[in-house]
C-alpha atoms as a PDB file:
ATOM      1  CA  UNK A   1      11.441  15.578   3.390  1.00  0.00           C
ATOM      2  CA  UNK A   2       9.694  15.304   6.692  1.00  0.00           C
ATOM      3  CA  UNK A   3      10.361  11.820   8.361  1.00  0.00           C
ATOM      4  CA  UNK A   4       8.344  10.137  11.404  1.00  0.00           C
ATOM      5  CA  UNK A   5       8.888   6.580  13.036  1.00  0.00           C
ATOM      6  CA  UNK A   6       5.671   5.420  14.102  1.00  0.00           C
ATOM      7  CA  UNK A   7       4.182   2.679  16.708  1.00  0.00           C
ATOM      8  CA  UNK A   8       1.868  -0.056  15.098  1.00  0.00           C
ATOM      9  CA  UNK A   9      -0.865  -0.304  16.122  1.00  0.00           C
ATOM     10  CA  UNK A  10      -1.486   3.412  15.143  1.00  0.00           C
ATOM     11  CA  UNK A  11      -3.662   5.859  16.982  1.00  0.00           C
ATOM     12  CA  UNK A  12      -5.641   8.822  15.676  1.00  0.00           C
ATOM     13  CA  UNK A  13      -3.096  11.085  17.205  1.00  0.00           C
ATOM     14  CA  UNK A  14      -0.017  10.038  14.926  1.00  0.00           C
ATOM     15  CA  UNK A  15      -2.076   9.764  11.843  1.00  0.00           C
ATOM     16  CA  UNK A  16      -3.057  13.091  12.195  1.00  0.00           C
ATOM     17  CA  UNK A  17       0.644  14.431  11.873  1.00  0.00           C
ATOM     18  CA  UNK A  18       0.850  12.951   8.617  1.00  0.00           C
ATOM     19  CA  UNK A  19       0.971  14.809   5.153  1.00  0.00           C
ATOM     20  CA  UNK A  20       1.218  13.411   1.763  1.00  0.00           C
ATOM     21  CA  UNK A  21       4.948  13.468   0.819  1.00  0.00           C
ATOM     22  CA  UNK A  22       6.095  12.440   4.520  1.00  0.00           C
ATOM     23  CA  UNK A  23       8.632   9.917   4.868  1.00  0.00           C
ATOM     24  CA  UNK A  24       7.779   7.091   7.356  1.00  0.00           C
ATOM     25  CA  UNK A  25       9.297   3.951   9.478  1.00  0.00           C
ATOM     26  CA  UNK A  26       7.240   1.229  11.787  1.00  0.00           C
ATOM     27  CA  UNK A  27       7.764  -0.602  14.626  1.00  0.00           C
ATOM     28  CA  UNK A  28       5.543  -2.872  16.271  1.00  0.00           C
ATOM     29  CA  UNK A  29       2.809  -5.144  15.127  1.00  0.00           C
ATOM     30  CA  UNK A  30       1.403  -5.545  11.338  1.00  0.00           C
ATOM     31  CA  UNK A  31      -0.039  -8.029   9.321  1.00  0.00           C
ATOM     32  CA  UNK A  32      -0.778  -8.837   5.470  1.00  0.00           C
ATOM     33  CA  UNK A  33      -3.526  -8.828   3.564  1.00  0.00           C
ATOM     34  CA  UNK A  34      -4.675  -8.751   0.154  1.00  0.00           C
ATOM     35  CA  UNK A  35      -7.533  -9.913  -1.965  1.00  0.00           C
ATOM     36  CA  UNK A  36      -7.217 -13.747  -1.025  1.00  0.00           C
ATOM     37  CA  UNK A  37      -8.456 -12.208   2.260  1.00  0.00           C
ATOM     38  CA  UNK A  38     -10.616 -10.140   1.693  1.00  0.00           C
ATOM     39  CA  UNK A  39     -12.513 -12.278  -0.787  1.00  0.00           C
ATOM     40  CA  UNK A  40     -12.972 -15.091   2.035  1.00  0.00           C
ATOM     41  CA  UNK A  41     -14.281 -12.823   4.536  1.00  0.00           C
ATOM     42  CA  UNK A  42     -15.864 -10.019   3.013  1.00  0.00           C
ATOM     43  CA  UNK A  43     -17.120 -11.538  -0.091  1.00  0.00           C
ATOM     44  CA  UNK A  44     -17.711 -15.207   1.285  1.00  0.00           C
ATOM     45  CA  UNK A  45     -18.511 -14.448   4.593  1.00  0.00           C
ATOM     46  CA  UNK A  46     -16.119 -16.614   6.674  1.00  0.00           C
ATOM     47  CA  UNK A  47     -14.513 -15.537  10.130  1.00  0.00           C
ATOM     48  CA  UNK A  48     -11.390 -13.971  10.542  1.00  0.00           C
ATOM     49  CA  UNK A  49      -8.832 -16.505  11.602  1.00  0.00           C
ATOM     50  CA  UNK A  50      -7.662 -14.311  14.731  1.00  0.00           C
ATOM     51  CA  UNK A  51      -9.266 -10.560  16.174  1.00  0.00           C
ATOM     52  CA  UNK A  52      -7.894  -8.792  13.759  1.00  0.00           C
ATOM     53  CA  UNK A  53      -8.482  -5.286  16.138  1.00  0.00           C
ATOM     54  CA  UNK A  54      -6.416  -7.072  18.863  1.00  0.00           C
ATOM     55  CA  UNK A  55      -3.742  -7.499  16.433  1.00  0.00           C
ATOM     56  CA  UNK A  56      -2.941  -4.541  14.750  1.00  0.00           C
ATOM     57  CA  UNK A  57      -4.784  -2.044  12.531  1.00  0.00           C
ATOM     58  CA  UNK A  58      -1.901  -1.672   9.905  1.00  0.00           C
ATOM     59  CA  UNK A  59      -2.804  -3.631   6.611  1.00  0.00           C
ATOM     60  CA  UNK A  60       0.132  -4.629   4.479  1.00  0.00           C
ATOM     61  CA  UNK A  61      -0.544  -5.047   0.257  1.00  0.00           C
ATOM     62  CA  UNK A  62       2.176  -7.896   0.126  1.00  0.00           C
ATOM     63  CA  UNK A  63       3.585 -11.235  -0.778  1.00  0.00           C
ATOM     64  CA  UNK A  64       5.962 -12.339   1.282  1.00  0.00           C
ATOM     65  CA  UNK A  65       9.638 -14.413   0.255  1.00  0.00           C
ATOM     66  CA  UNK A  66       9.256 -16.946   3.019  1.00  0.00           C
ATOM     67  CA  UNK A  67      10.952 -20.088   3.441  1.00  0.00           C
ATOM     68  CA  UNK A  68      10.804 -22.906   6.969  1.00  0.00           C
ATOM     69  CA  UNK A  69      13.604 -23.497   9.255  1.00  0.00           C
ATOM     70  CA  UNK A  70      14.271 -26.782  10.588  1.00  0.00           C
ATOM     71  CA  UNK A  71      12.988 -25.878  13.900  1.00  0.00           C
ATOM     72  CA  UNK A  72       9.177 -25.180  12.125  1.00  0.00           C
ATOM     73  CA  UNK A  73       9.671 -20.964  11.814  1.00  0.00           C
ATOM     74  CA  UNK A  74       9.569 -18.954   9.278  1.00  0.00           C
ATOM     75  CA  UNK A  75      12.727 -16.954   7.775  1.00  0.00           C
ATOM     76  CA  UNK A  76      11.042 -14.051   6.046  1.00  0.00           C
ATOM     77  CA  UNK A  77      14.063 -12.429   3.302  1.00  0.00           C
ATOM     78  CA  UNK A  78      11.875 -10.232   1.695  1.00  0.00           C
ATOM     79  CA  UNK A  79       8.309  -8.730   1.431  1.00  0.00           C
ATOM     80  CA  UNK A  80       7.072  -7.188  -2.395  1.00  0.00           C
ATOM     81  CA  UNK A  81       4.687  -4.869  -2.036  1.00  0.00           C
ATOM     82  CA  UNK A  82       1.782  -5.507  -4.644  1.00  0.00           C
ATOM     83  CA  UNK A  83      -0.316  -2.331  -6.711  1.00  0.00           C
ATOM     84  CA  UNK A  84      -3.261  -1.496  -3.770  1.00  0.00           C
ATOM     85  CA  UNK A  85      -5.767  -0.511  -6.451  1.00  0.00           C
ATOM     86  CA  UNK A  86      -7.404  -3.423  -7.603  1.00  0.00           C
ATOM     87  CA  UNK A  87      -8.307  -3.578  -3.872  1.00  0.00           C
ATOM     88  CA  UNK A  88     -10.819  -0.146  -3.722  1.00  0.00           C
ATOM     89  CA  UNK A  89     -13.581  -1.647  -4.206  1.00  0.00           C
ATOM     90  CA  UNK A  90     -13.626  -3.657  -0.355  1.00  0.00           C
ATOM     91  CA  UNK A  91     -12.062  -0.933   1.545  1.00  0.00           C
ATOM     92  CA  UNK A  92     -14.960   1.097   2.277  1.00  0.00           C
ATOM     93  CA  UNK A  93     -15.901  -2.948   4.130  1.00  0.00           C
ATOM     94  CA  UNK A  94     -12.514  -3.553   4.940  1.00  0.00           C
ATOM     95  CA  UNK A  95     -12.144  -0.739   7.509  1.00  0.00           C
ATOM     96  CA  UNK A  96     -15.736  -1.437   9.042  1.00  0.00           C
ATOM     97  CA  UNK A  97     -14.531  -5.658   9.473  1.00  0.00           C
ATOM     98  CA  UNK A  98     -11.335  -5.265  10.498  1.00  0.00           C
ATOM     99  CA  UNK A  99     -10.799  -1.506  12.136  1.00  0.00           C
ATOM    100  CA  UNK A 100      -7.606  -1.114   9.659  1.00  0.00           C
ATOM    101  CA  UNK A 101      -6.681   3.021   9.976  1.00  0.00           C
ATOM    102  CA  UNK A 102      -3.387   2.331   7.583  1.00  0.00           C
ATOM    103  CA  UNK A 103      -3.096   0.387   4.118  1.00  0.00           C
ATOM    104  CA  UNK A 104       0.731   0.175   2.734  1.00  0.00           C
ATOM    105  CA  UNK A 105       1.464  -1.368  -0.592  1.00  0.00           C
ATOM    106  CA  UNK A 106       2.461  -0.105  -4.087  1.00  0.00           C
ATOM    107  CA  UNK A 107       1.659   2.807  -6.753  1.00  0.00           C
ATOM    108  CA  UNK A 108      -1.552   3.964  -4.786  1.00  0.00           C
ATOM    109  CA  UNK A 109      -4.687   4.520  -5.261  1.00  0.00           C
ATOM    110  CA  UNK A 110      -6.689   7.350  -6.460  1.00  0.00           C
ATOM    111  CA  UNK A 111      -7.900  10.970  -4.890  1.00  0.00           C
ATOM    112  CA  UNK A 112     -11.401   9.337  -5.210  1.00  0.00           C
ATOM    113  CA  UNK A 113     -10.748   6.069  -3.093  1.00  0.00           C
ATOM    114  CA  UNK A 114      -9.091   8.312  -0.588  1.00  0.00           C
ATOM    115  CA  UNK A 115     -12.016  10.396  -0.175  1.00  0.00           C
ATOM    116  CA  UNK A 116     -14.722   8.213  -0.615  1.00  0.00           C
ATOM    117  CA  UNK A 117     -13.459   5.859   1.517  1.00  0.00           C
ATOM    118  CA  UNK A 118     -10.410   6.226   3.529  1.00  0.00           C
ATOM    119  CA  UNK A 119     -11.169   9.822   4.854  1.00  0.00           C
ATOM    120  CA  UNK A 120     -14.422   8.840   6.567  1.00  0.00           C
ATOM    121  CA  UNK A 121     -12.962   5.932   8.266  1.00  0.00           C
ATOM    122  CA  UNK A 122      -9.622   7.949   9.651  1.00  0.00           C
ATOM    123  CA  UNK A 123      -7.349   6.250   8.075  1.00  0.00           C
ATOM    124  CA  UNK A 124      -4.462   7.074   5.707  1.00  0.00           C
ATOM    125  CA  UNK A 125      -2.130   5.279   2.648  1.00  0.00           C
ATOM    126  CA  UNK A 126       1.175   4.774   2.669  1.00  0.00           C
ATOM    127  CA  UNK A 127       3.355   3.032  -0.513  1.00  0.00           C
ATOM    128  CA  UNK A 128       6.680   1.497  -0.904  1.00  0.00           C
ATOM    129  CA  UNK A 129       9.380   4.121  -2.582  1.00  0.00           C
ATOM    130  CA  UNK A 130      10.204   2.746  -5.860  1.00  0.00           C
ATOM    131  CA  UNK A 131      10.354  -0.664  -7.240  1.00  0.00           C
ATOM    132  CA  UNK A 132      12.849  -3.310  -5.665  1.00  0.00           C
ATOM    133  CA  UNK A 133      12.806  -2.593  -2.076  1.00  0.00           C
ATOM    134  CA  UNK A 134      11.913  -6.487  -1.054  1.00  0.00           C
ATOM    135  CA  UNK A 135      14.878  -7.437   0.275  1.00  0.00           C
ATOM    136  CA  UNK A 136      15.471  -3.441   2.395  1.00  0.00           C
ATOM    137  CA  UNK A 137      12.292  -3.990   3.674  1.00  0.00           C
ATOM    138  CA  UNK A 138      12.697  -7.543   4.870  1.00  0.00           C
ATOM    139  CA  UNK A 139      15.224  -6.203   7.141  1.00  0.00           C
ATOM    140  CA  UNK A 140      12.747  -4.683   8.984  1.00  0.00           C
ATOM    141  CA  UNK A 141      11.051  -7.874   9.954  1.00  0.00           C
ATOM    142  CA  UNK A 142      12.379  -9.124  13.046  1.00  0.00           C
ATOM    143  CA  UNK A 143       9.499 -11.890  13.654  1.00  0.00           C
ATOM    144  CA  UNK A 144       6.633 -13.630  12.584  1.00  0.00           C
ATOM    145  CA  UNK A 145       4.443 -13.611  14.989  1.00  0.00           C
ATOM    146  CA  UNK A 146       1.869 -16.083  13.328  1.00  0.00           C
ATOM    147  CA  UNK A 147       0.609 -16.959   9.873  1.00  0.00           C
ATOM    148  CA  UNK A 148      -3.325 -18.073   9.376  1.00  0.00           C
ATOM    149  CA  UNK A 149      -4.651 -19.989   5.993  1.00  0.00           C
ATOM    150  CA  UNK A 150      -1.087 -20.435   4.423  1.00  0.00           C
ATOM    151  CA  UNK A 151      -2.527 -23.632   3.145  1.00  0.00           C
ATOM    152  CA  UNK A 152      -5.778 -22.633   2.013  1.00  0.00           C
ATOM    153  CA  UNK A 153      -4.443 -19.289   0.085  1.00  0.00           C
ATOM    154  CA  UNK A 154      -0.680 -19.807  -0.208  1.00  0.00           C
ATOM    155  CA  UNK A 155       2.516 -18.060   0.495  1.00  0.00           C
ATOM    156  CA  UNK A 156       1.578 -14.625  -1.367  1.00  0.00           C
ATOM    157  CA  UNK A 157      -2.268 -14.682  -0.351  1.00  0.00           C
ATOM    158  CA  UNK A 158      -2.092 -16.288   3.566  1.00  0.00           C
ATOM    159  CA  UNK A 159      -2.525 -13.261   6.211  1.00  0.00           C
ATOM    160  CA  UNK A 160       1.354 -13.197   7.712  1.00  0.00           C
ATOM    161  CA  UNK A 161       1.758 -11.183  11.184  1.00  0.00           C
ATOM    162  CA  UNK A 162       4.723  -9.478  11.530  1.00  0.00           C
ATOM    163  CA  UNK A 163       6.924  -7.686  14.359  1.00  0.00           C
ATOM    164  CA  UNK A 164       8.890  -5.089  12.922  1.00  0.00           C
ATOM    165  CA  UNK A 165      11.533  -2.584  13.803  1.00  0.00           C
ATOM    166  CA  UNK A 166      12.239   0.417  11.477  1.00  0.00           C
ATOM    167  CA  UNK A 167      10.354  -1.008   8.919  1.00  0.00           C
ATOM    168  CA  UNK A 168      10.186   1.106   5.678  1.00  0.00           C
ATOM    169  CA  UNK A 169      10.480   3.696   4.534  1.00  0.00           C
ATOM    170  CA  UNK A 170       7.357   4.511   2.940  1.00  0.00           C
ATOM    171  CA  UNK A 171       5.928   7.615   1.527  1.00  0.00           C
ATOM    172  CA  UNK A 172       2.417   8.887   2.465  1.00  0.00           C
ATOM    173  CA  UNK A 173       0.585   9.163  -0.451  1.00  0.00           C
ATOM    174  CA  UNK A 174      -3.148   9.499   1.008  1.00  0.00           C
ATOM    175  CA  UNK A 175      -3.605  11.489   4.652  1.00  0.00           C
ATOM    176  CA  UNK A 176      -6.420  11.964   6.427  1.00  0.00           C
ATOM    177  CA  UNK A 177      -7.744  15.182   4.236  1.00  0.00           C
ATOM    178  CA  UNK A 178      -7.787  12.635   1.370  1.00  0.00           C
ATOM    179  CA  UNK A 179      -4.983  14.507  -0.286  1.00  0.00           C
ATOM    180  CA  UNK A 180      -2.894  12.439  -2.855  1.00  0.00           C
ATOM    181  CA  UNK A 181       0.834  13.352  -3.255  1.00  0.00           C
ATOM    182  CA  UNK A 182       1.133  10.974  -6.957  1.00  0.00           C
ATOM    183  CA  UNK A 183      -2.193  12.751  -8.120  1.00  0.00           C
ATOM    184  CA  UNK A 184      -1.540  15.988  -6.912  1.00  0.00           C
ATOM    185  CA  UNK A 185       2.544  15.312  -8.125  1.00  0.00           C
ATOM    186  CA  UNK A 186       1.174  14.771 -11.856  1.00  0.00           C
ATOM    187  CA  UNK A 187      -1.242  17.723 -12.118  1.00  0.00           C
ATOM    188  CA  UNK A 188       2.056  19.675 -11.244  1.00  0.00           C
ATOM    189  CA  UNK A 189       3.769  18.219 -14.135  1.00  0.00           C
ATOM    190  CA  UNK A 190       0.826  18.100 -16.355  1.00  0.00           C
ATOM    191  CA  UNK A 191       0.220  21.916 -16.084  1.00  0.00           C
ATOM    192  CA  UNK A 192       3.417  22.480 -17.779  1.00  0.00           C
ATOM    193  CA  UNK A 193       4.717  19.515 -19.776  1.00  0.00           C
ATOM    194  CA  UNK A 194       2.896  20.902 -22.959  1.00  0.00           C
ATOM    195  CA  UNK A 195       6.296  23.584 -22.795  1.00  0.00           C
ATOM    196  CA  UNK A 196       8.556  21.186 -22.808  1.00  0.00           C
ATOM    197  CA  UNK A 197       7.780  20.225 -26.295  1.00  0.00           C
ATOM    198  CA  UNK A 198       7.176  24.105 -27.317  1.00  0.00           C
ATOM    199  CA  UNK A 199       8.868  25.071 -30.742  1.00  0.00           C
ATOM    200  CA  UNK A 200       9.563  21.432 -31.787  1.00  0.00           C
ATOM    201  CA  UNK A 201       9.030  20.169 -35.220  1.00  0.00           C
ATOM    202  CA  UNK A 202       6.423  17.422 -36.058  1.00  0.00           C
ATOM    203  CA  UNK A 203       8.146  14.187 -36.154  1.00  0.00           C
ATOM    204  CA  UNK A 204       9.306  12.952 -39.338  1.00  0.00           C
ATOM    205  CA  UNK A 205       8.473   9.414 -39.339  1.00  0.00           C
ATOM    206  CA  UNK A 206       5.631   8.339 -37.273  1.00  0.00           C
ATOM    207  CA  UNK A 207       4.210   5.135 -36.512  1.00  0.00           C
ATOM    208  CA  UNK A 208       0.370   3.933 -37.756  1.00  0.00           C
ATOM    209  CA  UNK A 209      -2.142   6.269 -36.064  1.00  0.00           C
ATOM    210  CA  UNK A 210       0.230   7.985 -33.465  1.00  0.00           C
ATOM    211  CA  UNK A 211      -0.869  10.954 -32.495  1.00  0.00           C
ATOM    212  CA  UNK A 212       0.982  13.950 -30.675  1.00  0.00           C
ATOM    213  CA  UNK A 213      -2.211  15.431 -29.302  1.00  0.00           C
ATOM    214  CA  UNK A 214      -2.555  15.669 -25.693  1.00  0.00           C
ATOM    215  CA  UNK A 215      -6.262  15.512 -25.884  1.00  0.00           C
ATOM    216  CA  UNK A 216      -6.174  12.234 -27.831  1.00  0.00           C
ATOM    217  CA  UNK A 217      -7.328   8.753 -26.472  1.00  0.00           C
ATOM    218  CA  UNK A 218      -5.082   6.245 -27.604  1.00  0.00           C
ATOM    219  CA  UNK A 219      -6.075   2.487 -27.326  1.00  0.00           C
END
């Protein structure tokens, strides 16, 4: 697999060397933000609490494990990436309010979203590999640089600003031709998984209303 260490903020230039499947580590500047965030200034209209285009334009899908020292700072163990699709629907915003070029968080989201509204914008999707990275990805975190309405959201929900160094890895799931490595992945496996049941018998016992019918809905 292809690997690339990347500068946060990110510039058109670097985002254009990426391809779904590509491995990839960050240094520099990022910050959270998820739909406590969104909601208060997309949907509600309030101001960001900081330029969020002098910051960074690398949008992390996360709640952080963060705890205060004695001295007032914050000692950041571990950051859980949360799933990124229940947040499609203020992207297409998202990117025009905050100049954001690279979402990371969990699972994906789909060909469509990338398409429709991360292509036109520039800007790509990364996700955490596999479940129970937290505490490897904390490592990465070497400061926060500032948090804004911890109180009024809470820990998981507040926008966090982090300084990172090596931070990842991550896989690209959506570049900037709105190609999908999960989606394209599964219509790999689908074209074939009908042979890996080829020749078998029909089960003997089956549950109420199972079906083994591909073409079945099942609620």
């Amino acid at each position: 697999m292809k690997e690339i260490r990347l500068t946060a903020p990110v510039v058109p230039e670097d985002l254009a060397k990426l391809e779904a499947g590509m491995v990839v580590y960050l240094d520099g500047v990022l910050y959270t933000g998820r739909e406590g965030l969104y909601r208060r200034i997309l949907d509600e209209g309030l101001a960001p609490p900081v330029d969020l285009a002098s910051v960074s334009n690398v949008n992390f899908h996360c709640s952080p494990a963060a705890a205060v020292r004695a001295d007032g700072s914050y000692n950041v163990g571990a950051v859980t990436a949360t799933a990124s699709f229940r947040f499609s629907k203020w992207m297409n915003r998202w990117f025009d309010a905050s100049g954001c070029r690279m979402i990371i968080g969990k699972g994906g989201m789909s060909e469509e979203d990338y398409r429709q509204h991360f292509m036109p914008k520039g800007a790509v999707y990364l996700t955490t590999v596999g479940y129970g990275t937290g505490a490897l990805l904390g490592r990465g975190i070497k400061r926060v640089r500032a948090v804004h309405w911890l109180e009024e959201l809470g820990i998981a929900q507040a926008m966090w600003i982090f300084e990172v160094e090596k931070f990842g890895p991550f896989l690209v799931d959506g570049d900037l031709k709105g190609n999908s490595l999960f989606e394209s992945e599964n219509r790999k496996i689908n074209a074939t998984l009908a042979d890996v049941y080829a020749g078998l018998k029909e089960p003997a016992l089956r549950r109420y209303g199972e079906t083994t019918s591909r073409k079945d809905e099942v609620i």
